[in-house]
PDB file of N, CA and C in Angstrom:
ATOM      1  N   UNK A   1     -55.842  32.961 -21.993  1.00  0.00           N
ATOM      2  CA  UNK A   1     -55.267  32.614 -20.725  1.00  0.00           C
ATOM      3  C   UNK A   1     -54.342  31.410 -20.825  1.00  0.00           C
ATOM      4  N   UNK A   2     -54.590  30.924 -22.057  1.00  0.00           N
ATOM      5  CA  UNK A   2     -53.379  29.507 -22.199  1.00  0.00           C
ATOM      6  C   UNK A   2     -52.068  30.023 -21.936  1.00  0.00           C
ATOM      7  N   UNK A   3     -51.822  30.739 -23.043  1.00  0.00           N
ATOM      8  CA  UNK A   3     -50.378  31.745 -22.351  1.00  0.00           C
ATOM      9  C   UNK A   3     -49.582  31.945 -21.388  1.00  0.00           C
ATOM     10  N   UNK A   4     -50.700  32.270 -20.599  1.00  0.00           N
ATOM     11  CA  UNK A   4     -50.467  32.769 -18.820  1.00  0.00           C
ATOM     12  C   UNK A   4     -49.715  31.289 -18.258  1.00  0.00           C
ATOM     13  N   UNK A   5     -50.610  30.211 -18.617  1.00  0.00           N
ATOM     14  CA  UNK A   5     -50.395  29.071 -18.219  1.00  0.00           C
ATOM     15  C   UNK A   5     -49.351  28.232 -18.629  1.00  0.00           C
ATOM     16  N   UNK A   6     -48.819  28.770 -19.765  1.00  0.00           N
ATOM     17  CA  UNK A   6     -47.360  27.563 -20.498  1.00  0.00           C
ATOM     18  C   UNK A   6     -46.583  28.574 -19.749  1.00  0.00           C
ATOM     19  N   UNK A   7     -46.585  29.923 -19.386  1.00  0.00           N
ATOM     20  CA  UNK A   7     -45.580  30.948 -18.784  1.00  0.00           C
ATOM     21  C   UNK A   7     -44.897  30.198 -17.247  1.00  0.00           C
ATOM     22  N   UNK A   8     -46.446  30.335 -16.650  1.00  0.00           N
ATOM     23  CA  UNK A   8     -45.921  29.530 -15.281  1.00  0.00           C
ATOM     24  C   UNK A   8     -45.823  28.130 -14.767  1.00  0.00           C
ATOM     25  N   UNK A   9     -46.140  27.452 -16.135  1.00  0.00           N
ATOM     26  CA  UNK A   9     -45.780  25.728 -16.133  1.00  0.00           C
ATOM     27  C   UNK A   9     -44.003  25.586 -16.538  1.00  0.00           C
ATOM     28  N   UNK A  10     -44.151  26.864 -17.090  1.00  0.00           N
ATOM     29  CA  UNK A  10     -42.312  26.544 -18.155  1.00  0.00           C
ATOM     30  C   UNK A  10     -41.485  27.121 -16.763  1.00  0.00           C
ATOM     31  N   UNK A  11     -42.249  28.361 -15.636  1.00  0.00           N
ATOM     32  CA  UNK A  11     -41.146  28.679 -14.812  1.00  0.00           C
ATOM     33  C   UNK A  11     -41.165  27.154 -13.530  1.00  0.00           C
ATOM     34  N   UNK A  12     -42.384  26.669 -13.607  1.00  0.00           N
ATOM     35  CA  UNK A  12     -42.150  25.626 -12.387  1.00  0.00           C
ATOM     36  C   UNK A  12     -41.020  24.860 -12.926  1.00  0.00           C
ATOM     37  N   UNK A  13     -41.559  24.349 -14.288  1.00  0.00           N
ATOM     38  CA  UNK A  13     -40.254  23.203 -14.357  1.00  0.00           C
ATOM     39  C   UNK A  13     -38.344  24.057 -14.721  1.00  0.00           C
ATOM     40  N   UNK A  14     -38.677  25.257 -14.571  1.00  0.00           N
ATOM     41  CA  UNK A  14     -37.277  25.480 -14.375  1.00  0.00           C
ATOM     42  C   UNK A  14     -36.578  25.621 -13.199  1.00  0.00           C
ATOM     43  N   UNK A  15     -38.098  25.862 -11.896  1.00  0.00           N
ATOM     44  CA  UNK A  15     -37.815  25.628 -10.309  1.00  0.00           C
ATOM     45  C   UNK A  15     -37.287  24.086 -10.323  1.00  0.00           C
ATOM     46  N   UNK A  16     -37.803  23.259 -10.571  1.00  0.00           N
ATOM     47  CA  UNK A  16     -37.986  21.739 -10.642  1.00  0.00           C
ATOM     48  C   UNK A  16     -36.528  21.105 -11.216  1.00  0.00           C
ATOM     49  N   UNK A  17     -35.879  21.748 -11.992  1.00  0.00           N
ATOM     50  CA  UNK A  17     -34.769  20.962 -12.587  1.00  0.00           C
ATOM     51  C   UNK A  17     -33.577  21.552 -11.619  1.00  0.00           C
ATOM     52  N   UNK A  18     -33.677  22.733 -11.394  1.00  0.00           N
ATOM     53  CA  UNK A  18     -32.864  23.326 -10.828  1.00  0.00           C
ATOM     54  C   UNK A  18     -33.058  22.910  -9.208  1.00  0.00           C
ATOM     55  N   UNK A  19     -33.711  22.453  -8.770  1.00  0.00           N
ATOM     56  CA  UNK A  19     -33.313  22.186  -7.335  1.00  0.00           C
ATOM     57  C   UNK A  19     -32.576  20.935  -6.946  1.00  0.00           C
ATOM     58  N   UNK A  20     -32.217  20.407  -7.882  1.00  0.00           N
ATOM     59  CA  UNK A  20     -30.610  19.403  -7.391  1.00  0.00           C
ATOM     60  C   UNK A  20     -30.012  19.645  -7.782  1.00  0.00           C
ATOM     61  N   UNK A  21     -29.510  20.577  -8.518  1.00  0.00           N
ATOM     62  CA  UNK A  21     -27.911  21.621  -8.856  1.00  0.00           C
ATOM     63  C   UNK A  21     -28.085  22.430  -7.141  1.00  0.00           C
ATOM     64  N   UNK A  22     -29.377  22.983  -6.974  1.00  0.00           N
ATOM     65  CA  UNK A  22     -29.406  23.810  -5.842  1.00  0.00           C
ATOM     66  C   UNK A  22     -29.070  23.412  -4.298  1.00  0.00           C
ATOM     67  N   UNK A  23     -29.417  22.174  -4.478  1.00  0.00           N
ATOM     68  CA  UNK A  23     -29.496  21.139  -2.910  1.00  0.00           C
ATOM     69  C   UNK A  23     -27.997  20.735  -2.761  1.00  0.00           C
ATOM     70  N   UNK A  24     -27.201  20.637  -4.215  1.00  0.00           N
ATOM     71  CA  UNK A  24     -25.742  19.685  -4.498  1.00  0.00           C
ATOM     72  C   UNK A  24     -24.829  21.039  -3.737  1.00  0.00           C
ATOM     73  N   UNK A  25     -25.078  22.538  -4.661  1.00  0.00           N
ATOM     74  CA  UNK A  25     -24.474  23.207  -4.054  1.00  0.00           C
ATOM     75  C   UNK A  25     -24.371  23.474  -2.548  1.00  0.00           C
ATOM     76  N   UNK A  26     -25.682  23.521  -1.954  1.00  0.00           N
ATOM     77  CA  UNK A  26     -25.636  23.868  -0.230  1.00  0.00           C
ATOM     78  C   UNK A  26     -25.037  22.899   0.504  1.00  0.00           C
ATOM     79  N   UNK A  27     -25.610  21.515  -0.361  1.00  0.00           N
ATOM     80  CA  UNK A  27     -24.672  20.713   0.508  1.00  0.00           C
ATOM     81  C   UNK A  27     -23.127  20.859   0.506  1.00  0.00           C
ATOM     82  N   UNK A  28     -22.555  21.227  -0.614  1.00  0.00           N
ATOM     83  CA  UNK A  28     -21.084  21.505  -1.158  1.00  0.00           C
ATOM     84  C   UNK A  28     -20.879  22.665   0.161  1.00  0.00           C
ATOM     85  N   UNK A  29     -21.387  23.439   0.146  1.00  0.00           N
ATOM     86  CA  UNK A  29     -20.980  24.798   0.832  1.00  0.00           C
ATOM     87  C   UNK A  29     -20.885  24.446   2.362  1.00  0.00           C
ATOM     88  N   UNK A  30     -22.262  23.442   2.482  1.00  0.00           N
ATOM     89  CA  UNK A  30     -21.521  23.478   4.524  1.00  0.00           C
ATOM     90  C   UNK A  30     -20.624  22.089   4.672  1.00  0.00           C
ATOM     91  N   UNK A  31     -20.602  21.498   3.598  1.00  0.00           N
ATOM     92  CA  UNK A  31     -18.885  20.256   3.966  1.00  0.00           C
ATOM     93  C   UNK A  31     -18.071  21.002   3.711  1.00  0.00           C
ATOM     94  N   UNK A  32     -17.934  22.025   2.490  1.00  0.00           N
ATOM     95  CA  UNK A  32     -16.958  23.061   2.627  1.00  0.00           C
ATOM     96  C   UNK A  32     -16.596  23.774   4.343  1.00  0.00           C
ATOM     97  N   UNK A  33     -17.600  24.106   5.050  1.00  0.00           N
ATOM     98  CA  UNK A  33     -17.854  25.041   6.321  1.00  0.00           C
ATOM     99  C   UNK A  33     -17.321  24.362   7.006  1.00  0.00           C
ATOM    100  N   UNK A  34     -17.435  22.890   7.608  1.00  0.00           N
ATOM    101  CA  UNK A  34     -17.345  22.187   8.237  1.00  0.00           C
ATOM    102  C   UNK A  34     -15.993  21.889   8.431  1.00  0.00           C
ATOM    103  N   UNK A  35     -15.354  21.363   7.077  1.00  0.00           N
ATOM    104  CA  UNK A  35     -13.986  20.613   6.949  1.00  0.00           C
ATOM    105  C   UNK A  35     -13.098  22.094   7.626  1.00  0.00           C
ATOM    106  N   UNK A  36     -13.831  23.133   6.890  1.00  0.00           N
ATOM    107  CA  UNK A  36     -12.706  24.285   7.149  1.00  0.00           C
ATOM    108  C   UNK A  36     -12.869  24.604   8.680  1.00  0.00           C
ATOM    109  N   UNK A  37     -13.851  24.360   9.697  1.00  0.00           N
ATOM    110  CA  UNK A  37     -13.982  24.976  11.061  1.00  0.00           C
ATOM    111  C   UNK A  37     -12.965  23.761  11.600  1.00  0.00           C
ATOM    112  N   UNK A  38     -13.031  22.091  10.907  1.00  0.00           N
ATOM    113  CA  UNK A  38     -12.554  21.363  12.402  1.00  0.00           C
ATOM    114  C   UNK A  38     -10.814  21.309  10.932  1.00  0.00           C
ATOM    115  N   UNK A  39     -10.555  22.340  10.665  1.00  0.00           N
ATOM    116  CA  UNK A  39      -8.798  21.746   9.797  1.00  0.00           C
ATOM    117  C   UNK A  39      -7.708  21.904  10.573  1.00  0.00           C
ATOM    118  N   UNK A  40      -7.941  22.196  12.128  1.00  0.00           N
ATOM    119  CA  UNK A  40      -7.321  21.937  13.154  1.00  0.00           C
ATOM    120  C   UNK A  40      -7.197  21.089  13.795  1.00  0.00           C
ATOM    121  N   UNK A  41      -8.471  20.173  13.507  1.00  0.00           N
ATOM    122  CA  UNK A  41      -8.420  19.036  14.253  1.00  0.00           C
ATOM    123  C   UNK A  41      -7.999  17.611  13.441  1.00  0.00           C
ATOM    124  N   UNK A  42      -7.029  17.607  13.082  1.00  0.00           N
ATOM    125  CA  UNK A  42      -6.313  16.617  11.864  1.00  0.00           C
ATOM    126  C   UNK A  42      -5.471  16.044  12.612  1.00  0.00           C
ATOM    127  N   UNK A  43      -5.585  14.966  12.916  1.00  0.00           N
ATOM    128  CA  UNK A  43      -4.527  14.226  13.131  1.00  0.00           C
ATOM    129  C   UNK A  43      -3.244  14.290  12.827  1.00  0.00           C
ATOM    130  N   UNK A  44      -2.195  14.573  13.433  1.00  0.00           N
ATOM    131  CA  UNK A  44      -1.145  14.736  13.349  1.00  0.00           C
ATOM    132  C   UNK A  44       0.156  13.559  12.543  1.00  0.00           C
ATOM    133  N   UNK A  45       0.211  13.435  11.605  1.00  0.00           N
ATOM    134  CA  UNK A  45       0.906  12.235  11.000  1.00  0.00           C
ATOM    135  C   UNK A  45       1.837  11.467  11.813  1.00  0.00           C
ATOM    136  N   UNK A  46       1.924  10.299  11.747  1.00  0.00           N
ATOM    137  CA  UNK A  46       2.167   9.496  12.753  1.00  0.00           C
ATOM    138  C   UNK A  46       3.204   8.159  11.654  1.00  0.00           C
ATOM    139  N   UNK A  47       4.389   8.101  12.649  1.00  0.00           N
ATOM    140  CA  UNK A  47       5.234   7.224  11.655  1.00  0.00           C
ATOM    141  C   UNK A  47       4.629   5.826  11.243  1.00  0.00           C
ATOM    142  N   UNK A  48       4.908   5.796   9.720  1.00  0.00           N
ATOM    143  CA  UNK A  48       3.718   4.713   9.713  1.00  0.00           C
ATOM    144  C   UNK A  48       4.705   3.368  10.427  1.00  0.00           C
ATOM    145  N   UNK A  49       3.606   2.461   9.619  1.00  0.00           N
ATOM    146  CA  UNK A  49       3.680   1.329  10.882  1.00  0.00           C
ATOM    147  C   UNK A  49       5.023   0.470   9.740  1.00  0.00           C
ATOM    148  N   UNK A  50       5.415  -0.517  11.069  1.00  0.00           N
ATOM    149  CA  UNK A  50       6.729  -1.021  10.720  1.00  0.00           C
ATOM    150  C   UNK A  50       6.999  -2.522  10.796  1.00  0.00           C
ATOM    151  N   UNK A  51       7.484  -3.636  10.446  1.00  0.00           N
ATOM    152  CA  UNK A  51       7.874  -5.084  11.504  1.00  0.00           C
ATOM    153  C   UNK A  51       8.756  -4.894  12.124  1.00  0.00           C
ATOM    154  N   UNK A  52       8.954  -5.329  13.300  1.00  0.00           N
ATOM    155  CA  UNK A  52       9.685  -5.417  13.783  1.00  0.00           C
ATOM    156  C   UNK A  52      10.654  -6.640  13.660  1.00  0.00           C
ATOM    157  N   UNK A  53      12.110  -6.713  13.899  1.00  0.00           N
ATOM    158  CA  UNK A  53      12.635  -8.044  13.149  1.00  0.00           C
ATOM    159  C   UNK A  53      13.289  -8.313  14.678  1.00  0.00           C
ATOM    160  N   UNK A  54      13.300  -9.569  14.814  1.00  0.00           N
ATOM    161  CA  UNK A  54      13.484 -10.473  15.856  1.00  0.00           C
ATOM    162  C   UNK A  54      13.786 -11.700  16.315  1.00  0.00           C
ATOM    163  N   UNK A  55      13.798 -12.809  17.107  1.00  0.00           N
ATOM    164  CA  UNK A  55      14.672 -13.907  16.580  1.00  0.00           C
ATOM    165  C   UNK A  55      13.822 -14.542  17.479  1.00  0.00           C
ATOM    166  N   UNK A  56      12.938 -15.298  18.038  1.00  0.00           N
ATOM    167  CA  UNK A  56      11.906 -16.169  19.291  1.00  0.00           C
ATOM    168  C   UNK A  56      12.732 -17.502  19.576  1.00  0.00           C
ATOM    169  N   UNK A  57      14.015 -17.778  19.236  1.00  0.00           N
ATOM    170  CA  UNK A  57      14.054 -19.432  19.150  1.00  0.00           C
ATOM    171  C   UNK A  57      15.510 -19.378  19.007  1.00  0.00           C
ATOM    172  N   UNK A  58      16.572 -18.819  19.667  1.00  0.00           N
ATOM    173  CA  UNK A  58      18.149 -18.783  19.779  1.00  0.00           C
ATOM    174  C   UNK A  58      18.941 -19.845  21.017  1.00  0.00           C
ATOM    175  N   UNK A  59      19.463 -20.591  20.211  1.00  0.00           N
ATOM    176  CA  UNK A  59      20.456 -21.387  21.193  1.00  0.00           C
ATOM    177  C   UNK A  59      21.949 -20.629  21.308  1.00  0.00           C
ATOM    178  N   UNK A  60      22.375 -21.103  22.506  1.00  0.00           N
ATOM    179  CA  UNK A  60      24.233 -20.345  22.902  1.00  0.00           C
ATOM    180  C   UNK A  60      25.099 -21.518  22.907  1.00  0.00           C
ATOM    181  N   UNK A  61      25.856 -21.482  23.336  1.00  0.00           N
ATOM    182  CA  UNK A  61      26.803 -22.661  23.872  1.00  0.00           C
ATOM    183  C   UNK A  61      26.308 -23.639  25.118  1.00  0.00           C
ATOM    184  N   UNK A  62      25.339 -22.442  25.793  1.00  0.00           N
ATOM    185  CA  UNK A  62      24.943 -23.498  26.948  1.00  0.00           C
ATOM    186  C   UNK A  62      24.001 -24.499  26.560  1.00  0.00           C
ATOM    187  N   UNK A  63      23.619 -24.191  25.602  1.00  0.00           N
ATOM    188  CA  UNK A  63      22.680 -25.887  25.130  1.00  0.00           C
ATOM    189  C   UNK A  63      23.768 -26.309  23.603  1.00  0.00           C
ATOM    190  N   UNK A  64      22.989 -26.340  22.958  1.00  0.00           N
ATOM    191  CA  UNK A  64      23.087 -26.698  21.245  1.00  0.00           C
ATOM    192  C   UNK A  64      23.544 -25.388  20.330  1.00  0.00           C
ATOM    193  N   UNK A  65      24.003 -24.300  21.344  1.00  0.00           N
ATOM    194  CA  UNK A  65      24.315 -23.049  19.855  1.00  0.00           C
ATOM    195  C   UNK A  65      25.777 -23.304  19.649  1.00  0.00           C
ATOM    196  N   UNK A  66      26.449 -22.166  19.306  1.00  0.00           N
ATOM    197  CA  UNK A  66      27.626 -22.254  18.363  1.00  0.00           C
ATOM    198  C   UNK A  66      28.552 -20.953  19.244  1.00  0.00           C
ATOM    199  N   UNK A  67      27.711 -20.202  20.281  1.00  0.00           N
ATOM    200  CA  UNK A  67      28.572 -19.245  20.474  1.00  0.00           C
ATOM    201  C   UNK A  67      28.280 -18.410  21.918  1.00  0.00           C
ATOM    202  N   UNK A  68      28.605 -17.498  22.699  1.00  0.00           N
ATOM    203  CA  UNK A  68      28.855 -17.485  24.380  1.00  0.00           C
ATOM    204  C   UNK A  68      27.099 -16.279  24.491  1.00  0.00           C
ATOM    205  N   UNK A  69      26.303 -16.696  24.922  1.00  0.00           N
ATOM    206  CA  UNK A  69      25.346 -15.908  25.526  1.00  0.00           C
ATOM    207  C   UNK A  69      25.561 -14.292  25.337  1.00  0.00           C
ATOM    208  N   UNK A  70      26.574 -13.677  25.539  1.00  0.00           N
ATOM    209  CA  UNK A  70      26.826 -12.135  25.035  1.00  0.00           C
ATOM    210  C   UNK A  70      27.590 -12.026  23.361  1.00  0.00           C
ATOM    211  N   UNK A  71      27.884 -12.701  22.693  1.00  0.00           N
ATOM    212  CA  UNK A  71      28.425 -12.845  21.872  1.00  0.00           C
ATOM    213  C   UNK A  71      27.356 -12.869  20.590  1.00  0.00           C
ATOM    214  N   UNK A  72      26.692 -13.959  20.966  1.00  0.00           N
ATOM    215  CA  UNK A  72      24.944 -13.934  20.287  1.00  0.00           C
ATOM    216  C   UNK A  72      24.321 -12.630  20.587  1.00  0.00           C
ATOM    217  N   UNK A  73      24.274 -12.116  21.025  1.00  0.00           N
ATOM    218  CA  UNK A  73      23.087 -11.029  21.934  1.00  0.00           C
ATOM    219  C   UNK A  73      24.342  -9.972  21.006  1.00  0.00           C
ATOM    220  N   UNK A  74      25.142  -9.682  21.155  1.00  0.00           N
ATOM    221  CA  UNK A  74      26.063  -8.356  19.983  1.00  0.00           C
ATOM    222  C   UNK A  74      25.841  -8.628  18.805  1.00  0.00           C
ATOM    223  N   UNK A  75      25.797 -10.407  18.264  1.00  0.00           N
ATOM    224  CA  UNK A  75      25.552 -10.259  16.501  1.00  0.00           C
ATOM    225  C   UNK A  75      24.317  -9.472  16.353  1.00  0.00           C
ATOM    226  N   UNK A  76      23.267  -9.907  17.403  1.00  0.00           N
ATOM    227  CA  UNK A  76      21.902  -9.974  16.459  1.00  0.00           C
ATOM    228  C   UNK A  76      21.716  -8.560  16.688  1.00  0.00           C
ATOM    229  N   UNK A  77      22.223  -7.711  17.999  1.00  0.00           N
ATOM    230  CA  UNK A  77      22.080  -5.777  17.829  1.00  0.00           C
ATOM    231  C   UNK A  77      22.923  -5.333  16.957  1.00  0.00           C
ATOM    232  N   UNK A  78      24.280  -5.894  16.470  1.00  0.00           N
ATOM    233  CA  UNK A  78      24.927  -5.289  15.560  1.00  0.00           C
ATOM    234  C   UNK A  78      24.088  -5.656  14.173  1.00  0.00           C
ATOM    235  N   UNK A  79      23.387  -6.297  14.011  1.00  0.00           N
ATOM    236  CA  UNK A  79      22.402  -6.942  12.544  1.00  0.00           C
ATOM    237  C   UNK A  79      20.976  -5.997  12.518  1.00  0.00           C
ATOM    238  N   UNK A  80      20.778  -5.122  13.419  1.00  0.00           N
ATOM    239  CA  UNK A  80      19.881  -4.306  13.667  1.00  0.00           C
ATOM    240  C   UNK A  80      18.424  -5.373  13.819  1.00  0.00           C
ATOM    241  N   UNK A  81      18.510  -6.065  14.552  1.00  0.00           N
ATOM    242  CA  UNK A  81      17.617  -7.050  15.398  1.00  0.00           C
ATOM    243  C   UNK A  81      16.684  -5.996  16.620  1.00  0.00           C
ATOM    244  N   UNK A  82      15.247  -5.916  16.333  1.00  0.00           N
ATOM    245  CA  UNK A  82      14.637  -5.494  17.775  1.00  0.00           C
ATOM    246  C   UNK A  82      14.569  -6.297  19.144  1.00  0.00           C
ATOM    247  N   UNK A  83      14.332  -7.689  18.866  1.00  0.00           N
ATOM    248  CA  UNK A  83      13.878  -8.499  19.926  1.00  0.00           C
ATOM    249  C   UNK A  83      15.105  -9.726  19.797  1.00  0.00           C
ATOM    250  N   UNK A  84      15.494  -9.894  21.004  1.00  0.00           N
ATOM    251  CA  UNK A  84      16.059 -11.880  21.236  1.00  0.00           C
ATOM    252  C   UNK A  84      15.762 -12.545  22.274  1.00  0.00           C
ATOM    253  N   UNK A  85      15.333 -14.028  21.857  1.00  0.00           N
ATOM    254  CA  UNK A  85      14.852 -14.448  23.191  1.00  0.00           C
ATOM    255  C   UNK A  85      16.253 -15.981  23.263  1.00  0.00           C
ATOM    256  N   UNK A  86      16.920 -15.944  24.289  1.00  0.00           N
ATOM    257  CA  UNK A  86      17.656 -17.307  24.003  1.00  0.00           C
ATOM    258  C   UNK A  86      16.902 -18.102  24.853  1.00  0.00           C
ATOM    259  N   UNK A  87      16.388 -19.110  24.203  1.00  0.00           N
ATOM    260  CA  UNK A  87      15.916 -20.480  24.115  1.00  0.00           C
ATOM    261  C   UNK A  87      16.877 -21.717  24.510  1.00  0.00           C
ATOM    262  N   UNK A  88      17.765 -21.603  25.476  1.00  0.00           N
ATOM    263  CA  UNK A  88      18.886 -22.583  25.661  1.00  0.00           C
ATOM    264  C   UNK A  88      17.960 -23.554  26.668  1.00  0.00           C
ATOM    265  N   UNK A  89      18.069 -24.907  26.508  1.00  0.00           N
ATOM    266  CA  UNK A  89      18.067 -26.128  26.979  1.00  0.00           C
ATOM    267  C   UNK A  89      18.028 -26.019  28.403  1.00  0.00           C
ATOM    268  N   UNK A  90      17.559 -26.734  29.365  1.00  0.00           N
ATOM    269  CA  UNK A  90      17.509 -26.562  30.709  1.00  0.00           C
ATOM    270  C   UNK A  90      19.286 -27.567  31.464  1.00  0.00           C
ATOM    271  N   UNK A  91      19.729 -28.157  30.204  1.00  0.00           N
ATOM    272  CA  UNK A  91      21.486 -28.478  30.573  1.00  0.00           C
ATOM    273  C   UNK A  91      22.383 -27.493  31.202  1.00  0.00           C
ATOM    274  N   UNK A  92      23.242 -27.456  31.799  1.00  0.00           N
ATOM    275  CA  UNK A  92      24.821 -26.891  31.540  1.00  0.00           C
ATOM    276  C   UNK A  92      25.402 -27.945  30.258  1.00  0.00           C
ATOM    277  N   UNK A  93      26.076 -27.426  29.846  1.00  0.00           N
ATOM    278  CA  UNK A  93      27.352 -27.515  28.650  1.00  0.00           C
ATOM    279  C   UNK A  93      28.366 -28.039  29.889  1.00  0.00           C
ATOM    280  N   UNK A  94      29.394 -29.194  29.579  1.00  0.00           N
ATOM    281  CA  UNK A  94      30.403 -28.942  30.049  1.00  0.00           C
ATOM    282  C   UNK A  94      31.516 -28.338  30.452  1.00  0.00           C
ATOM    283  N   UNK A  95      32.098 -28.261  31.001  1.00  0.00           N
ATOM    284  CA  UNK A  95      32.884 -26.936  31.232  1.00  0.00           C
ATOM    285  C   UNK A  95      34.008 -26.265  30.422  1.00  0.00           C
ATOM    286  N   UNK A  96      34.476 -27.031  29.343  1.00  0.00           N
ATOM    287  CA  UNK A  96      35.338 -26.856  28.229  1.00  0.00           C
ATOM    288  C   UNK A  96      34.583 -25.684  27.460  1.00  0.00           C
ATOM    289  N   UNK A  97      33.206 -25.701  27.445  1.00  0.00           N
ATOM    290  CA  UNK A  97      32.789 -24.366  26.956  1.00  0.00           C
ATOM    291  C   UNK A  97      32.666 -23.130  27.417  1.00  0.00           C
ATOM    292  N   UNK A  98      32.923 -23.280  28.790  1.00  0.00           N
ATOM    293  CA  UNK A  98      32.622 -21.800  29.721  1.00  0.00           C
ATOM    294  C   UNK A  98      33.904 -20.882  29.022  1.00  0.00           C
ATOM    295  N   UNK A  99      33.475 -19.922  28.869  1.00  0.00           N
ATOM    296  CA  UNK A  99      34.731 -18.870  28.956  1.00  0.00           C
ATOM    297  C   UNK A  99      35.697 -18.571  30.022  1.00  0.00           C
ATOM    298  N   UNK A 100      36.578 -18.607  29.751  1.00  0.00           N
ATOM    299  CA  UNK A 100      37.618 -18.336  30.914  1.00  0.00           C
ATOM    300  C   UNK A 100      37.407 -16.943  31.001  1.00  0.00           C
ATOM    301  N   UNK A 101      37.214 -16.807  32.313  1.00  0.00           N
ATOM    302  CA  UNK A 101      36.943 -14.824  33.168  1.00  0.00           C
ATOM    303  C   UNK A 101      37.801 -13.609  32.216  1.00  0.00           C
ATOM    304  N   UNK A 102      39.256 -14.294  32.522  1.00  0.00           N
ATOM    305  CA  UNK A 102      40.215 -13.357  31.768  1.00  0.00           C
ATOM    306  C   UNK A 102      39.755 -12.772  30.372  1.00  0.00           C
ATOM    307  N   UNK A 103      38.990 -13.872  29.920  1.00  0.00           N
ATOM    308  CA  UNK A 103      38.979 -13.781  27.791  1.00  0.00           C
ATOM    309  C   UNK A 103      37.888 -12.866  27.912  1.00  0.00           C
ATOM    310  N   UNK A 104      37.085 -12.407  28.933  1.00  0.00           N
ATOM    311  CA  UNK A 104      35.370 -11.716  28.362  1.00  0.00           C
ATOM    312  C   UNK A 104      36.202 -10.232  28.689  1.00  0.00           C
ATOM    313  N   UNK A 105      36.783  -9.499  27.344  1.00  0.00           N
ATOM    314  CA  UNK A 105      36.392  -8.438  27.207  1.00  0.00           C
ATOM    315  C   UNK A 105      34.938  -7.274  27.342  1.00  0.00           C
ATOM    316  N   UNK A 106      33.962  -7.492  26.831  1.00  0.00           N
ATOM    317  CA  UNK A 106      33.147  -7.215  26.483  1.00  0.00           C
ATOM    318  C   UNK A 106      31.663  -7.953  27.036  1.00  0.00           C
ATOM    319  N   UNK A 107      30.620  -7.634  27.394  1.00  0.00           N
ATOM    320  CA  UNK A 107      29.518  -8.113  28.038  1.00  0.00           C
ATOM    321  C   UNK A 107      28.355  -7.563  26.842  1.00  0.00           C
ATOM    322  N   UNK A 108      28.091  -7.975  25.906  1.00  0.00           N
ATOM    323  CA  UNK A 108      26.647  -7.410  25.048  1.00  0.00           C
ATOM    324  C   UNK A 108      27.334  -5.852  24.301  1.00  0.00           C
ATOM    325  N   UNK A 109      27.903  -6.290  24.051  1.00  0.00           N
ATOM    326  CA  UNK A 109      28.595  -4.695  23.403  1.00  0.00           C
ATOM    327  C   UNK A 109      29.407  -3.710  24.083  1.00  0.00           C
ATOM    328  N   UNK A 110      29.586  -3.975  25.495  1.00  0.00           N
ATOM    329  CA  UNK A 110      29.766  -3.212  26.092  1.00  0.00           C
ATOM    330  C   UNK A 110      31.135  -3.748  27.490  1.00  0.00           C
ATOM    331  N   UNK A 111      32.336  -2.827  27.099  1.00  0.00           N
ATOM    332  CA  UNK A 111      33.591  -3.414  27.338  1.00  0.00           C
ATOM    333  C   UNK A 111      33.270  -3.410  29.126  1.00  0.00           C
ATOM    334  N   UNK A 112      34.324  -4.251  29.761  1.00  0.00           N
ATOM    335  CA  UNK A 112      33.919  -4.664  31.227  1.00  0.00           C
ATOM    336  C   UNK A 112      35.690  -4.561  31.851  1.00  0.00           C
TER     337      UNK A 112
END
């Protein structure tokens, strides 16, 4: 009867080794099931993310800048700028800096 007994000791431990190849596969098979029921539900790619370029701190002529309130505001959209904030001084400029009416072609890019 020893026989009998190395027969069904040798098949347990071949139950025994084999049940985490067996458990790895089922689990394999329903993340397989799963991924494939929701592969509709995927997020749709989305432009990735970007800085935005911008300027927080611009003077004009009416305080301390160098140049007329629309004049600034065309460099920095023609420079492909998202954001401008002009930061001018709570002064007027004297009046030697105002533009004369006649000379303003143009208002921010855009002829007048």
């Amino acid at each position: 009867m020893s026989g009998g007994g190395d027969v069904v000791r040798e098949r347990v431990c071949l139950i025994h080794t084999s049940l985490p190849a067996r458990w790895l596969v089922i689990c394999w098979l329903c993340i397989a099931t799963l991924t494939a029921a929701h592969a509709d539900d995927v997020v749709p790619n989305e432009p990735p993310a970007r800085y935005w370029r911008g300027n927080l701190h611009t003077h004009t002529l009416w305080s301390d800048g160098n140049d007329f309130p629309e004049m600034v505001a065309e460099w920095y959209r023609t420079h492909d700028y998202n954001f401008l904030a002009l930061t001018d001084h709570n002064v007027l400029s004297a009046g030697q800096r105002w533009m004369a009416r006649k000379a303003i072609t143009s208002r921010g890019g855009i002829e007048v």
